[in-house]
C-alpha atoms as a PDB file:
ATOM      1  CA  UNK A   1      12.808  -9.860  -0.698  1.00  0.00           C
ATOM      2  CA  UNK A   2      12.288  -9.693   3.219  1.00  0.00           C
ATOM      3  CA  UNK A   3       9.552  -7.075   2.861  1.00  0.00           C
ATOM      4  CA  UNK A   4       6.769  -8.173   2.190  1.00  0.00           C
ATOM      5  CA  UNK A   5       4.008  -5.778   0.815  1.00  0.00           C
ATOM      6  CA  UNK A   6      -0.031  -6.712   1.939  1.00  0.00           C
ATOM      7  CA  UNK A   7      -1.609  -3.800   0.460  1.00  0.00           C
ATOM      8  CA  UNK A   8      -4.025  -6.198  -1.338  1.00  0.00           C
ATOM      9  CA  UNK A   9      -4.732  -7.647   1.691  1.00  0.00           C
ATOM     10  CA  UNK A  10      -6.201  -4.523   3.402  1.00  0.00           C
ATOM     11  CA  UNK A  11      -7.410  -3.225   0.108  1.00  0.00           C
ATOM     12  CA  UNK A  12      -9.609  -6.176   0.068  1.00  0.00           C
ATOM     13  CA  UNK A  13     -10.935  -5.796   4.027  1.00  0.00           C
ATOM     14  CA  UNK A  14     -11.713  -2.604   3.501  1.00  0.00           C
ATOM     15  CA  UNK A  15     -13.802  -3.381   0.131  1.00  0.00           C
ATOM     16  CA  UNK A  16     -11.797  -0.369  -1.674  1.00  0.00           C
ATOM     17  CA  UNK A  17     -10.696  -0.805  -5.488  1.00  0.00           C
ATOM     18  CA  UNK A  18      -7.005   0.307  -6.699  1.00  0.00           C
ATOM     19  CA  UNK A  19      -8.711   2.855  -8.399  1.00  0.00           C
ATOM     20  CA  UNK A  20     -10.358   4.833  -5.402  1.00  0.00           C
ATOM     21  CA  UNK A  21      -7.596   4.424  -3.226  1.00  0.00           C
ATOM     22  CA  UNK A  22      -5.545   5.973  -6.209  1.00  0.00           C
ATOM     23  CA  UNK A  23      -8.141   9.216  -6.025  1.00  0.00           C
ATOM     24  CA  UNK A  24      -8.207   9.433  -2.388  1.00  0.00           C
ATOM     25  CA  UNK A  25      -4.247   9.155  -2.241  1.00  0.00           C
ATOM     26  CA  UNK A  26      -3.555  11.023  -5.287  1.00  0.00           C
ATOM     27  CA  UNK A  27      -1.184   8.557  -6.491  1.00  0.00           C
ATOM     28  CA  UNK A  28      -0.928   6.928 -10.140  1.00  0.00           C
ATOM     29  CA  UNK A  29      -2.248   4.415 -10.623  1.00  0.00           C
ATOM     30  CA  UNK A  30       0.919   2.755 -11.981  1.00  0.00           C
ATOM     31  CA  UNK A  31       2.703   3.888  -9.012  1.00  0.00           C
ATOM     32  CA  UNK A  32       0.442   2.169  -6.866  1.00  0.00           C
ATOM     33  CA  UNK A  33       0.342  -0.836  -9.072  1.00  0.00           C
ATOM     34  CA  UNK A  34       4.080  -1.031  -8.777  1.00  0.00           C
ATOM     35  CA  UNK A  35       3.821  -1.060  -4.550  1.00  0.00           C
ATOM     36  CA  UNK A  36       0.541  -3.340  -4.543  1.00  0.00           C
ATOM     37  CA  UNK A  37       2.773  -5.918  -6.404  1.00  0.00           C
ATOM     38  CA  UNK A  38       5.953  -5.392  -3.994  1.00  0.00           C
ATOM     39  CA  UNK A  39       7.846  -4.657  -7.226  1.00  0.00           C
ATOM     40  CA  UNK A  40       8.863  -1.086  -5.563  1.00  0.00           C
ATOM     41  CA  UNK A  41      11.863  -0.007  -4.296  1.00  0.00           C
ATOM     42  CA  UNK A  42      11.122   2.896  -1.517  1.00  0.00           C
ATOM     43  CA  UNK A  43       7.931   4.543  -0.488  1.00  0.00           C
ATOM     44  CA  UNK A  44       7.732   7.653   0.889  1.00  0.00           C
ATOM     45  CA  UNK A  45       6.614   8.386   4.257  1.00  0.00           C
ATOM     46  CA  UNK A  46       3.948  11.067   3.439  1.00  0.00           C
ATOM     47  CA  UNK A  47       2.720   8.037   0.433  1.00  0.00           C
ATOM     48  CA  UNK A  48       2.753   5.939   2.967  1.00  0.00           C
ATOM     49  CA  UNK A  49       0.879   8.567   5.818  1.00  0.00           C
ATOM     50  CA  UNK A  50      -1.886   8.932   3.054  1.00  0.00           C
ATOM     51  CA  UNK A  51      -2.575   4.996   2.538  1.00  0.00           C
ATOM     52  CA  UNK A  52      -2.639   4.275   6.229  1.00  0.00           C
ATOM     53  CA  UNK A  53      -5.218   7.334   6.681  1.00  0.00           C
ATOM     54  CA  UNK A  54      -7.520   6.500   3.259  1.00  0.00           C
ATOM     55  CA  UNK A  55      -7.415   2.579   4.598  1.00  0.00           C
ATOM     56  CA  UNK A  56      -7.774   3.457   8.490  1.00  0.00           C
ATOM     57  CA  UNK A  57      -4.813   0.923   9.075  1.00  0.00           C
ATOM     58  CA  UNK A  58      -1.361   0.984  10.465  1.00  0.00           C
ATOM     59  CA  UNK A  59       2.043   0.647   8.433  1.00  0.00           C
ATOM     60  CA  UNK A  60       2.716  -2.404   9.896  1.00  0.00           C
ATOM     61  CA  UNK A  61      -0.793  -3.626   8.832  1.00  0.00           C
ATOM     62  CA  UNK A  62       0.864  -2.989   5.296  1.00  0.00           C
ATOM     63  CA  UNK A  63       4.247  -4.042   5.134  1.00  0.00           C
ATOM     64  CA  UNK A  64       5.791  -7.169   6.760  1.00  0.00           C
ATOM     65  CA  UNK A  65       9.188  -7.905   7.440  1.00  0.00           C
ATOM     66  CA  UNK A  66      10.040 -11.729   6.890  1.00  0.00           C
ATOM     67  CA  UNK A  67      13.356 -13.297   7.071  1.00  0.00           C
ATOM     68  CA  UNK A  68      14.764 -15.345   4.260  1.00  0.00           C
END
């Protein structure tokens, strides 16, 4: 897949577990499982507005478009 998902990646520099960032987005934690593995197939923009704001990051600091 071409899009690449790093939300490990700035999970990790910002020290923050998948559990808090599941509080503080009010996501599941399944859900967010299923996009911190790149196994999902959409996120929605507001989902995505809430990571970028509870991580202090960009979108693109998240996902990563890389050709095949």
């Amino acid at each position: 897949m071409p899009i690449i998902v790093n939300l490990d990646v700035m999970m990790a520099k910002r020290k923050m577990s998948l559990n808090e960032l599941s509080q503080k987005v009010d996501i599941t934690l399944s859900n967010l499982s299923i996009l911190k593995t790149g196994k999902a197939k959409a996120v929605r923009f507001n989902t995505l507005e809430a990571i970028c704001m509870a991580l202090d990051c960009q979108p693109g600091d998240i996902l990563e478009y890389v050709e095949e």
